[in-house]
Protein backbone atom coordinates (compact mmCIF):
# COMPACT_ATOMS: atom_id res chain seq x y z
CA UNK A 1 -20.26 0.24 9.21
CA UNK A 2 -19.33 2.54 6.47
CA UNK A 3 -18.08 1.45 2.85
CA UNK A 4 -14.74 2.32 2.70
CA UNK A 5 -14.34 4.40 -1.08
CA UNK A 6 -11.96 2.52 -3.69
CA UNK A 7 -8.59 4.77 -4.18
CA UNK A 8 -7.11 5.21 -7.78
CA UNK A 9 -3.02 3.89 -7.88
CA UNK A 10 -1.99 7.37 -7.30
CA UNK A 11 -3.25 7.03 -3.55
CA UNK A 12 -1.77 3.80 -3.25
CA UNK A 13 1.83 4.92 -4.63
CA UNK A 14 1.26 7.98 -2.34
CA UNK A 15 0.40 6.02 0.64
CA UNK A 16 3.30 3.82 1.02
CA UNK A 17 5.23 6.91 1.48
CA UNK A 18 3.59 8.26 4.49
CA UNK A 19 3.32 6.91 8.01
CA UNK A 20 1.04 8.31 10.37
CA UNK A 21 -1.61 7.64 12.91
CA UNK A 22 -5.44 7.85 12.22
CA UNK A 23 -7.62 10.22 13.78
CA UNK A 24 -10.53 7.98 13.78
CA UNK A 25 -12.27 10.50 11.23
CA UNK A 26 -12.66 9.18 7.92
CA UNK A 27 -13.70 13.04 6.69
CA UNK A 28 -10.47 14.36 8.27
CA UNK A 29 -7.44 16.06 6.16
CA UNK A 30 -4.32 14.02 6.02
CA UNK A 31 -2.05 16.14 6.91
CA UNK A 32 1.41 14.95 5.68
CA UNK A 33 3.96 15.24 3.24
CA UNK A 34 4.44 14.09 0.37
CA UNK A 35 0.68 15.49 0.58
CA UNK A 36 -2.02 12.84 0.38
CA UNK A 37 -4.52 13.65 -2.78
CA UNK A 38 -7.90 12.49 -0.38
CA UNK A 39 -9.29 12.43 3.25
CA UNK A 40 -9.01 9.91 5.65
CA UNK A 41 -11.11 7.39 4.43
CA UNK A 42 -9.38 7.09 1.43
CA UNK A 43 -5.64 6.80 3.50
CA UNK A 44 -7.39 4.03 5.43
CA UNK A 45 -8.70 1.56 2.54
CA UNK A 46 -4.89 2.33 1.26
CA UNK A 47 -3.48 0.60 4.46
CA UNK A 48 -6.08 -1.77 4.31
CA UNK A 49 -5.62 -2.75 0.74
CA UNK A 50 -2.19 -3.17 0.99
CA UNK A 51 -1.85 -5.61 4.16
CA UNK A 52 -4.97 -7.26 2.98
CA UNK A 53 -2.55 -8.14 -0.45
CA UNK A 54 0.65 -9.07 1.78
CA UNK A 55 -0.59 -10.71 4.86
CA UNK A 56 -4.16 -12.45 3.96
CA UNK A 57 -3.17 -16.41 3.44
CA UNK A 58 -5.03 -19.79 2.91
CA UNK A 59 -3.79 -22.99 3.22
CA UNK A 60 -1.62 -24.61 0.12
CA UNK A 61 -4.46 -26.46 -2.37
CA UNK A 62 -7.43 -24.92 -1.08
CA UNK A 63 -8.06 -22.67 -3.98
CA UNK A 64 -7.41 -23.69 -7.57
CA UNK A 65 -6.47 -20.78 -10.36
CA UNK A 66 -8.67 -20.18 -12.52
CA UNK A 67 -7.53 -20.38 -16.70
CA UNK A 68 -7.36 -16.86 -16.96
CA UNK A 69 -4.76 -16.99 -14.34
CA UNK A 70 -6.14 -14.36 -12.07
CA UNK A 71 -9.24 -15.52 -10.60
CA UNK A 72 -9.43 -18.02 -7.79
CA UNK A 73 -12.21 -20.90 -6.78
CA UNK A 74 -12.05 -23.57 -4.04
CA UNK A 75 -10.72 -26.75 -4.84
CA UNK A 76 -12.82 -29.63 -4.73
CA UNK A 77 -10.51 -32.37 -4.30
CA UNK A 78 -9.09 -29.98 -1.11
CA UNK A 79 -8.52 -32.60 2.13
CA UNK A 80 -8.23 -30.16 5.39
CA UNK A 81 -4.43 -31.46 6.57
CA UNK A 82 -4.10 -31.96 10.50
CA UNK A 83 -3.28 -28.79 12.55
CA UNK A 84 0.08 -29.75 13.45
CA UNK A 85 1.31 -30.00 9.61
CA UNK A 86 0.19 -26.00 9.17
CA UNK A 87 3.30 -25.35 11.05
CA UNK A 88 4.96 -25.40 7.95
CA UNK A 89 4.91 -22.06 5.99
CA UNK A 90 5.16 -24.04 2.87
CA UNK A 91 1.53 -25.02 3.20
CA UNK A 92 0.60 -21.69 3.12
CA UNK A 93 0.26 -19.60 0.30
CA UNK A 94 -1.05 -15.40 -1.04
CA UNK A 95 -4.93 -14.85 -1.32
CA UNK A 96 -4.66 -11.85 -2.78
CA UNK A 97 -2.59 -10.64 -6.18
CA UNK A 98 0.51 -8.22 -5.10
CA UNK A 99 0.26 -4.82 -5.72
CA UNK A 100 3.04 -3.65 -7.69
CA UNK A 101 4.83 -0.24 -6.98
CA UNK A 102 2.98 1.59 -9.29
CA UNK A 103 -0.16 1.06 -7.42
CA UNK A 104 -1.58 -1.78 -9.60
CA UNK A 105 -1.95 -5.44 -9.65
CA UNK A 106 -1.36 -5.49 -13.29
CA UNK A 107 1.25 -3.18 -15.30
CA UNK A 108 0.37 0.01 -16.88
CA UNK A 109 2.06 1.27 -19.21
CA UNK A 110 0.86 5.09 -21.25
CA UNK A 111 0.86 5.72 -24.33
CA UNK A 112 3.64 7.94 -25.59
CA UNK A 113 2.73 11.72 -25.95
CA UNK A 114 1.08 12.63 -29.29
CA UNK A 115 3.87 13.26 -32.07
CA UNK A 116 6.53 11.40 -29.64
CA UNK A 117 8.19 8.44 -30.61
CA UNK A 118 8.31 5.25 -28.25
CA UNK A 119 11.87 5.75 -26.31
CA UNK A 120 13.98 2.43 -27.02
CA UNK A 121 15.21 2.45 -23.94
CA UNK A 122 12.75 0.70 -21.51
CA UNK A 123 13.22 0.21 -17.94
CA UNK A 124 12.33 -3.73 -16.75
CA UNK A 125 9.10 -4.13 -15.88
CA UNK A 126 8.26 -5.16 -12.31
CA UNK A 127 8.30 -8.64 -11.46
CA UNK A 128 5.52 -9.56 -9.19
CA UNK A 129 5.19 -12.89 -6.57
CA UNK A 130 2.79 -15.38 -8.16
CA UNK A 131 -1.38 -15.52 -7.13
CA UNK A 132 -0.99 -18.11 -4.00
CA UNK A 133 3.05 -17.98 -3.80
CA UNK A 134 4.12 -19.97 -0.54
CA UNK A 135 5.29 -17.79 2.17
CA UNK A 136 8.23 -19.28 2.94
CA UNK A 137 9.57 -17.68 -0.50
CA UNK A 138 8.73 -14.04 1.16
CA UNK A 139 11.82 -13.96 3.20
CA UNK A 140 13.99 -14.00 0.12
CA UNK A 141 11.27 -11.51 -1.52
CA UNK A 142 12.24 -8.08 -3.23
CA UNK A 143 8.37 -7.86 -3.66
CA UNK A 144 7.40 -4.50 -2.16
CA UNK A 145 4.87 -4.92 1.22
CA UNK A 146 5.98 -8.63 0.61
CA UNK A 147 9.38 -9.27 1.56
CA UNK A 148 10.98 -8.98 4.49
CA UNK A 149 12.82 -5.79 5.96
CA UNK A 150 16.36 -7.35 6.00
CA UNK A 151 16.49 -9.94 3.09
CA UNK A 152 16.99 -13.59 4.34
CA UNK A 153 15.49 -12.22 7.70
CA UNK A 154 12.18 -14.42 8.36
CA UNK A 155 8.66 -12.47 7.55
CA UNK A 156 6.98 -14.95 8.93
CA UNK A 157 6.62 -16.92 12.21
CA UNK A 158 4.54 -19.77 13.62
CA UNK A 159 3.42 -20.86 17.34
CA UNK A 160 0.95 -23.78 18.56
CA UNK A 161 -1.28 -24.02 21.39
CA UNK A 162 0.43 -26.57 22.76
CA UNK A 163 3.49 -28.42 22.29
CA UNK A 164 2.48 -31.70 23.52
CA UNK A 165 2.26 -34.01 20.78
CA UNK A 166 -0.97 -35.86 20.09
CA UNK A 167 -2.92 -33.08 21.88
CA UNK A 168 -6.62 -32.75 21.02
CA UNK A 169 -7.95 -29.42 19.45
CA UNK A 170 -4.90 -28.33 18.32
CA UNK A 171 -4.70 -24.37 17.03
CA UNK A 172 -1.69 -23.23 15.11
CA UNK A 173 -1.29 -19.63 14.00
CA UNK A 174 0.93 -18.18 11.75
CA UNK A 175 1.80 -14.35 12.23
CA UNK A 176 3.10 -11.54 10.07
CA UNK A 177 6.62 -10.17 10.77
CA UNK A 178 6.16 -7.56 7.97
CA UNK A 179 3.01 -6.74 9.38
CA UNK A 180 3.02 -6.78 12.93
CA UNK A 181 -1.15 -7.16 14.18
CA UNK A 182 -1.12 -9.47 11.31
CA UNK A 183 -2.01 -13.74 11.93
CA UNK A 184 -4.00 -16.31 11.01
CA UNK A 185 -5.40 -19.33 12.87
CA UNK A 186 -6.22 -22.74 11.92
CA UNK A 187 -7.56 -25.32 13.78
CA UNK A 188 -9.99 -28.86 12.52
CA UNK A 189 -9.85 -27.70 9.01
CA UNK A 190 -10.89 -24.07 9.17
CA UNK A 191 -8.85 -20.74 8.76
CA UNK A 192 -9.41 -17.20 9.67
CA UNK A 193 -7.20 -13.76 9.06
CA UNK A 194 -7.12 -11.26 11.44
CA UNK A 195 -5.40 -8.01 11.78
CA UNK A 196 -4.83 -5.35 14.75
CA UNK A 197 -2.60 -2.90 14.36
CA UNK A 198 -1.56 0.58 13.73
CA UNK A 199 -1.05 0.04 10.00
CA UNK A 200 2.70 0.20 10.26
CA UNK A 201 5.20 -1.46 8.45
CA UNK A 202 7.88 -3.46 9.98
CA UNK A 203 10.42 -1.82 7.96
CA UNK A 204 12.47 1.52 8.18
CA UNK A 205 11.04 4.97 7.24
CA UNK A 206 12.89 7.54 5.21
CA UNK A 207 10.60 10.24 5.11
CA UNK A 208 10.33 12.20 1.71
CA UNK A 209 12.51 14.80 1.32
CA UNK A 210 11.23 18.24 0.77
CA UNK A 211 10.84 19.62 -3.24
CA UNK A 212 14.59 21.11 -4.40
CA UNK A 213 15.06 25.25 -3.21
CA UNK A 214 14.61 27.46 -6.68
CA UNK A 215 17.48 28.25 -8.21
CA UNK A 216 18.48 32.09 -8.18
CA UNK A 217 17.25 34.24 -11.37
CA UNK A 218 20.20 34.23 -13.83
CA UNK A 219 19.69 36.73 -15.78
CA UNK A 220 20.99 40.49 -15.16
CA UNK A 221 18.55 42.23 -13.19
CA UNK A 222 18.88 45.93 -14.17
CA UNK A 223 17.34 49.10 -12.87
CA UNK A 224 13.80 50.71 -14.46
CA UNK A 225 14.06 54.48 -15.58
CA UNK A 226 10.61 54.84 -15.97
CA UNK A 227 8.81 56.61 -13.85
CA UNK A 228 5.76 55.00 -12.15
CA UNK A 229 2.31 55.72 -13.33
CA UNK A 230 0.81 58.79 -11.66
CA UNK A 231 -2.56 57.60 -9.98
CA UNK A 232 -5.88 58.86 -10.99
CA UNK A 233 -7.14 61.62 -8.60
CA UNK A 234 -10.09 60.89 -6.65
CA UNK A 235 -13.48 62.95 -7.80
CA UNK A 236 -13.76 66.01 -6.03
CA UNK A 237 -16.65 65.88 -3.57
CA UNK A 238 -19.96 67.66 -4.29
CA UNK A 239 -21.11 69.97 -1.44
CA UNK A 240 -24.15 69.53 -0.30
CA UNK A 241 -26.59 72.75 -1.36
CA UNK A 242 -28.13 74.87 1.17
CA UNK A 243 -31.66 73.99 2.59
């Protein structure tokens, strides 16, 4: 295996704009517009990293936030519910933090310029789904990667392995509508993601439109009366003398 590289928010910002199949070279160019700023590798831990935020799940009150908010650890007091209750999206919830548009998990905002005032007019800061959200919340989401292509449209669906009631062994899984290749299965207690796809998005593409033509010169063009510089001669060759 081969350690994927991590990707600054530019690449991640970038990313979401392209859509493109992999050559199966991480050292390959990505050849797209807009025009991605790093080779293959770093495209794929993009993809990765951003179904990995939307579409990696655990089961409702199996992790417990930490005080800071952000970090995560398993809940003791955790009792593994019966197979046929994880039908419910409601006891699922987010692993992962979102990843806002910007590229980041957590708002950045610059510094003004040196000698610039702070403008007073400040655009709302991006609203992001809560650390272990449920899913059934995602198909009303605005949250970008999160919500569904056509709000109120379900991003996610469920299925059993059998609909007989009772039934020993019971699996259910829980899919990814956002993310198609995207499920997770859960069966006695235990819980595992899986993905396999082309790293698509279940949503329309608008590719990015190309940069705006340059405007025509405006001012007057007008005709040179000097004369161009006369070139140098070349050096006269030396004959060669006489033996």
């Amino acid at each position: 295996f081969t350690r994927l590289p991590d990707v600054p928010p530019a690449m991640v910002a970038c990313g979401r704009r392209l859509k493109r199949f992999l050559t199966g070279s991480l050292s390959a160019e990505v050849s797209a517009y807009p025009p991605f700023p790093g080779k293959e590798a770093a495209f794929l831990r993009v993809q990765v990293g951003r179904i990995a935020s939307a579409t990696v799940v655990c089961p409702a009150g199996f992790f417990a936030l930490g005080e800071d908010g952000a970090s995560l650890a398993k809940a003791e007091e955790f009792a593994a519910p019966p197979a046929e209750d994880m039908a419910d999206l409601s006891r699922w919830g987010h692993r992962y933090a979102h990843i806002k548009t910007q590229g980041r998990c957590e708002l950045y905002e610059p510094p003004p310029p040196e000698g610039e005032e702070e403008s007073a007019t400040t655009e709302e800061p991006e609203v992001s789904p809560a650390l272990l959200s449920s899913l059934e919340l995602d198909s009303e989401s605005a949250a970008v990667d999160w919500g569904a292509a056509v709000p109120g449209e379900p991003a996610w669906a469920t299925c059993t392995s059998s609909n007989i009631p009772g039934v020993k062994h019971q699996v259910v899984g829980v899919r990814s509508l956002v993310w198609p290749g995207a499920f997770v299965a859960y069966a006695a207690g235990a819980f595992s993601n899986c993905y396999v796809g082309y790293g698509f998005k279940n949503a329309p593409f608008v590719p990015a439109p190309p940069p705006a033509v340059s405007a025509e010169y405006e001012g007057m063009l007008q005709e040179s009366t000097e004369l161009p510089l006369r070139p140098d001669e070349p050096p006269a060759e030396e004959d060669d003398p006489a033996e």
